[in-house]
N, C-alpha and C. Protein backbone atom coordinates (compact mmCIF):
# COMPACT_ATOMS: atom_id res chain seq x y z
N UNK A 1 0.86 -1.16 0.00
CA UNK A 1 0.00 0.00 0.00
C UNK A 1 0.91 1.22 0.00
N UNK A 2 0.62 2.02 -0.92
CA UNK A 2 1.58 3.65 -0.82
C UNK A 2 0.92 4.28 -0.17
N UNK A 3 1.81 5.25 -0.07
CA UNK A 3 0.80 6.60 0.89
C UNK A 3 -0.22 7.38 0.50
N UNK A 4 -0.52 7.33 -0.54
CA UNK A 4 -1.76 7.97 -1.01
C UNK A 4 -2.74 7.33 -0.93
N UNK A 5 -2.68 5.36 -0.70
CA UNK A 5 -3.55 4.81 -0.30
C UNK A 5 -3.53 4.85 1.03
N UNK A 6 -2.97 4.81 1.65
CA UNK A 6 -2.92 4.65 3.66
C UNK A 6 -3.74 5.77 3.77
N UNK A 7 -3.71 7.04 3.11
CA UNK A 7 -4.20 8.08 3.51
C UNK A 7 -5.95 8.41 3.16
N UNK A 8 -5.53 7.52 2.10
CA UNK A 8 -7.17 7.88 1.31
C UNK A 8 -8.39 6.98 2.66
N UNK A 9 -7.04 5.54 3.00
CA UNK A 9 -8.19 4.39 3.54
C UNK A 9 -8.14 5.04 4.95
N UNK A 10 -7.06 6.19 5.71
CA UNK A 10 -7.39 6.34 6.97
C UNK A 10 -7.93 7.62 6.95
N UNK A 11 -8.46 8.62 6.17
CA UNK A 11 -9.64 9.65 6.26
C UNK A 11 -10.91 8.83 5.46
N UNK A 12 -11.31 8.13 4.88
CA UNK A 12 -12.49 7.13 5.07
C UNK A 12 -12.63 6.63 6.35
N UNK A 13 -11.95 5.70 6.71
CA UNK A 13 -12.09 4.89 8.06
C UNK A 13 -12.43 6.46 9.32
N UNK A 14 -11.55 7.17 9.07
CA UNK A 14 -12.04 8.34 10.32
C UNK A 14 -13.65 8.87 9.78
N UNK A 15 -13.28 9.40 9.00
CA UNK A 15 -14.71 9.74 8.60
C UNK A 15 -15.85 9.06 9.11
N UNK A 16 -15.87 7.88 8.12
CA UNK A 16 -16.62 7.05 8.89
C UNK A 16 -17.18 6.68 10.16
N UNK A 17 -16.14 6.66 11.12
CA UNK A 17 -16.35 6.28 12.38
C UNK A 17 -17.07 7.63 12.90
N UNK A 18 -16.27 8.83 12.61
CA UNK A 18 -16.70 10.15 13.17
C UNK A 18 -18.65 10.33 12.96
N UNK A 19 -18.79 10.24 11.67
CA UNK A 19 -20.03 9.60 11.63
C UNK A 19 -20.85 9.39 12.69
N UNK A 20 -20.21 7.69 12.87
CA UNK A 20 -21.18 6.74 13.57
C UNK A 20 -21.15 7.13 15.12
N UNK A 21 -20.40 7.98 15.73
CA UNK A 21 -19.89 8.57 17.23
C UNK A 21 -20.59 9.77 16.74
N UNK A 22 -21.38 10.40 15.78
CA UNK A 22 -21.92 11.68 16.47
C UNK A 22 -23.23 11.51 17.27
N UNK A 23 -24.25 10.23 17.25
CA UNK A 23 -25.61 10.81 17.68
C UNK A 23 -25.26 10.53 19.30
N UNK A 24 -24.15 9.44 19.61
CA UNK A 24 -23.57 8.86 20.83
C UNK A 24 -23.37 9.78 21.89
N UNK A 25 -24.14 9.57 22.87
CA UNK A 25 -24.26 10.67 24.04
C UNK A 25 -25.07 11.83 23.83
N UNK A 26 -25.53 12.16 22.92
CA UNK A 26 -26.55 13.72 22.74
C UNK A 26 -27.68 13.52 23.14
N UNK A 27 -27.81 15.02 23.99
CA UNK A 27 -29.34 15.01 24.44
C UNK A 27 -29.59 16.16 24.01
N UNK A 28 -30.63 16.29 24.30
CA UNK A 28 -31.75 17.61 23.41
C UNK A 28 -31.49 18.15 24.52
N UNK A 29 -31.97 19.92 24.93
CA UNK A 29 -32.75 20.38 26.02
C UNK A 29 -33.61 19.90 26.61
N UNK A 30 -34.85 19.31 25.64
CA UNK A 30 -36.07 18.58 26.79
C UNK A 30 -35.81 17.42 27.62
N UNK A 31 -34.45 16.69 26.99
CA UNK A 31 -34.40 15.95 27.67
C UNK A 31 -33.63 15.96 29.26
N UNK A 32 -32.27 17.25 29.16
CA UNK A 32 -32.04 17.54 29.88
C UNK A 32 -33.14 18.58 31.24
N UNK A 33 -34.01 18.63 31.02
CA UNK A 33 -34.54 19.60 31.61
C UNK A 33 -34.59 21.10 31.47
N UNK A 34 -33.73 21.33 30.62
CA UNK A 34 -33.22 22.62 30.41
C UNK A 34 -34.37 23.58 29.16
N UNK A 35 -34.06 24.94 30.05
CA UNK A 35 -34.93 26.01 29.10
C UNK A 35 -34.61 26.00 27.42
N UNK A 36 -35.34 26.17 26.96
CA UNK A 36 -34.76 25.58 25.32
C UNK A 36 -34.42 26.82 24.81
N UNK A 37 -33.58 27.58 24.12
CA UNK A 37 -33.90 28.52 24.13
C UNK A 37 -32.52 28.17 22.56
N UNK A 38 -33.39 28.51 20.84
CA UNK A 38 -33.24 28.50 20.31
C UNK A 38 -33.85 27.09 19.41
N UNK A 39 -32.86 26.23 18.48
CA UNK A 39 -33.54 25.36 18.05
C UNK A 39 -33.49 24.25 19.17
N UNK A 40 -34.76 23.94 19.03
CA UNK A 40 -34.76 22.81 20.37
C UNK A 40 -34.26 21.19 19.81
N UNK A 41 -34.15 21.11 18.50
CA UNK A 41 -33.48 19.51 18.37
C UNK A 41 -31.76 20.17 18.84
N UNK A 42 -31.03 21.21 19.12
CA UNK A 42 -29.65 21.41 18.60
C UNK A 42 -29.55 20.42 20.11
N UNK A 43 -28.24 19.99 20.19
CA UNK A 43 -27.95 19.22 21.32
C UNK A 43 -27.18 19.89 22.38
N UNK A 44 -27.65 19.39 23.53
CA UNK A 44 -26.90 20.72 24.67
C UNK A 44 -25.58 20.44 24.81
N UNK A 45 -25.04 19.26 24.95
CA UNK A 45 -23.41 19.22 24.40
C UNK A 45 -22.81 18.45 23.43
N UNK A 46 -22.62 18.54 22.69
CA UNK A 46 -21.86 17.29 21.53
C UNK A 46 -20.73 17.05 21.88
N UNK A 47 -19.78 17.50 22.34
CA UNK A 47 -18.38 16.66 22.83
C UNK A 47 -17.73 16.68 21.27
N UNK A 48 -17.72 17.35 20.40
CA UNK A 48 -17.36 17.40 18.93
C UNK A 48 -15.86 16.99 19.16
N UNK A 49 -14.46 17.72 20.12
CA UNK A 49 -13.22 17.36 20.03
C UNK A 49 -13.31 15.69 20.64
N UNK A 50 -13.44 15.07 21.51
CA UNK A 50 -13.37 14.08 21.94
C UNK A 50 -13.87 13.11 20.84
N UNK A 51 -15.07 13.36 20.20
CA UNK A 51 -15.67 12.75 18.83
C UNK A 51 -14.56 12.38 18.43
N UNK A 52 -14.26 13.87 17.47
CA UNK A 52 -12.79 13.88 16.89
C UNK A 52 -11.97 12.58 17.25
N UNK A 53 -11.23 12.92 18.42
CA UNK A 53 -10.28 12.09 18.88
C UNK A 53 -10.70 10.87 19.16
N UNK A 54 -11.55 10.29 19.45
CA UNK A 54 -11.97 8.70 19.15
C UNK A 54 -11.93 8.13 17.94
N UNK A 55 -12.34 9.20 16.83
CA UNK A 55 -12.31 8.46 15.88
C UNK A 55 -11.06 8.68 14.85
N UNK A 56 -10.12 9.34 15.51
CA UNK A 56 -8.68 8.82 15.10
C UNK A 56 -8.24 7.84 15.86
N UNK A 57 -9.09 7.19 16.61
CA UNK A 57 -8.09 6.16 17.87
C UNK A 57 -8.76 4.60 16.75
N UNK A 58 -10.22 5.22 16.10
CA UNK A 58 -10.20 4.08 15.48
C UNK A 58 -10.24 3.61 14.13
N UNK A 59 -9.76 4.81 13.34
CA UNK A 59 -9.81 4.78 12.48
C UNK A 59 -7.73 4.14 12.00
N UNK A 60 -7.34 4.51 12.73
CA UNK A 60 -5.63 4.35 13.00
C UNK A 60 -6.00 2.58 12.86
N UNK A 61 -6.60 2.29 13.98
CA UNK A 61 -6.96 0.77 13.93
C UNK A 61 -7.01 0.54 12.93
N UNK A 62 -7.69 0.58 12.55
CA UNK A 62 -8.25 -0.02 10.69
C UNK A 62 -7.54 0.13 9.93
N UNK A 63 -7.05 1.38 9.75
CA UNK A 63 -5.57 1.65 8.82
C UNK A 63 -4.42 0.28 9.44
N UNK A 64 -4.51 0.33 10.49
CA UNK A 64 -3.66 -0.98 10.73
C UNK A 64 -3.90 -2.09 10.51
N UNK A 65 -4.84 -2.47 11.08
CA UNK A 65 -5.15 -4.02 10.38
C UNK A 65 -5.17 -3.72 8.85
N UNK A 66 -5.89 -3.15 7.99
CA UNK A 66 -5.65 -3.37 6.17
C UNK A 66 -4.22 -3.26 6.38
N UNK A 67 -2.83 -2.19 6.51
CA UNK A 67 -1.96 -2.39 6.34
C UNK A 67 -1.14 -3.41 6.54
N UNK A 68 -1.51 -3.90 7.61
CA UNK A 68 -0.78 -5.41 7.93
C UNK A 68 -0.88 -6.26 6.83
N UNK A 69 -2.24 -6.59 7.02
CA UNK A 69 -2.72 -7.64 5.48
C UNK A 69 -2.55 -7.28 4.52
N UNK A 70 -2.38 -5.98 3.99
CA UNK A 70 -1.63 -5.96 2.92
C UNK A 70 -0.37 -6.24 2.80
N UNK A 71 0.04 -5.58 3.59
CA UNK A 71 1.92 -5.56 3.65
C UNK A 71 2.70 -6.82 3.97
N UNK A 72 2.12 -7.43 4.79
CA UNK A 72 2.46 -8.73 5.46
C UNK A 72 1.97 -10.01 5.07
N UNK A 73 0.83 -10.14 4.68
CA UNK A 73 0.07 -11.35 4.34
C UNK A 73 0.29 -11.58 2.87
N UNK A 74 0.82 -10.43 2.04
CA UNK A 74 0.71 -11.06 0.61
C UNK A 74 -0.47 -10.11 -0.22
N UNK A 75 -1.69 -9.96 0.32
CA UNK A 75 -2.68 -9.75 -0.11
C UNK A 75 -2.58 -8.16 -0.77
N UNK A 76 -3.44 -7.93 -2.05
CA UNK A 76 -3.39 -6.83 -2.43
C UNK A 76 -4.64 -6.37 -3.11
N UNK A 77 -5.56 -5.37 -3.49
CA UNK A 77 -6.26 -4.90 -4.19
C UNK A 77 -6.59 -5.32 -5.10
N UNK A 78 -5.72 -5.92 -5.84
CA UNK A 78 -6.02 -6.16 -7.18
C UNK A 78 -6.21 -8.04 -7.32
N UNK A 79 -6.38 -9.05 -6.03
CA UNK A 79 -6.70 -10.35 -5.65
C UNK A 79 -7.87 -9.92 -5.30
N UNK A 80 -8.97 -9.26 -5.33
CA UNK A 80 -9.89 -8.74 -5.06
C UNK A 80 -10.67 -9.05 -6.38
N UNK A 81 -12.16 -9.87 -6.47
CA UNK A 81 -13.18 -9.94 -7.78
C UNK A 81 -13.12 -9.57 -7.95
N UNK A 82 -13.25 -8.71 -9.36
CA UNK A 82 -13.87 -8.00 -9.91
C UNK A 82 -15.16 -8.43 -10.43
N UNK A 83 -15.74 -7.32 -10.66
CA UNK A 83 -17.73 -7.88 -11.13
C UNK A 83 -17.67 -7.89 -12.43
């Protein structure tokens, strides 16, 4: 794998994950109890940097395991079906 692939597959893999970690932990105002005061779906804290940083903790993962198996096992992109 070159670096333009490591890079392409570890801002997918972050992406991705960043994604799936945003609805995780959000509460509305109503649910907190709190006076709503603006749009009431916005969430009273998102934790957006910590988001962030989880999902470089797992997106690194993933970049690692494909790199291994690529690099190490033999395996490459192009041993892959094509349709």
């Amino acid at each position: 794998m070159n670096i333009g692939g490591s890079i392409v597959v570890l801002v997918i893999a972050w992406w991705i994950a960043f994604q799936a970690l945003l609805p995780v932990g959000v509460k509305s105002p109503a649910e907190t109890g709190e006076k709503m005061v603006g749009d009431p779906g916005a969430p009273v804290r998102a934790d957006l940097l910590k988001k962030g940083l989880w999902s470089c903790v797992i997106a690194a993962v993933i970049w690692a395991v494909l790199f291994s198996l690529v690099q190490y096992s033999g395996l490459s992109f192009d041993d892959l079906p094509s349709p």
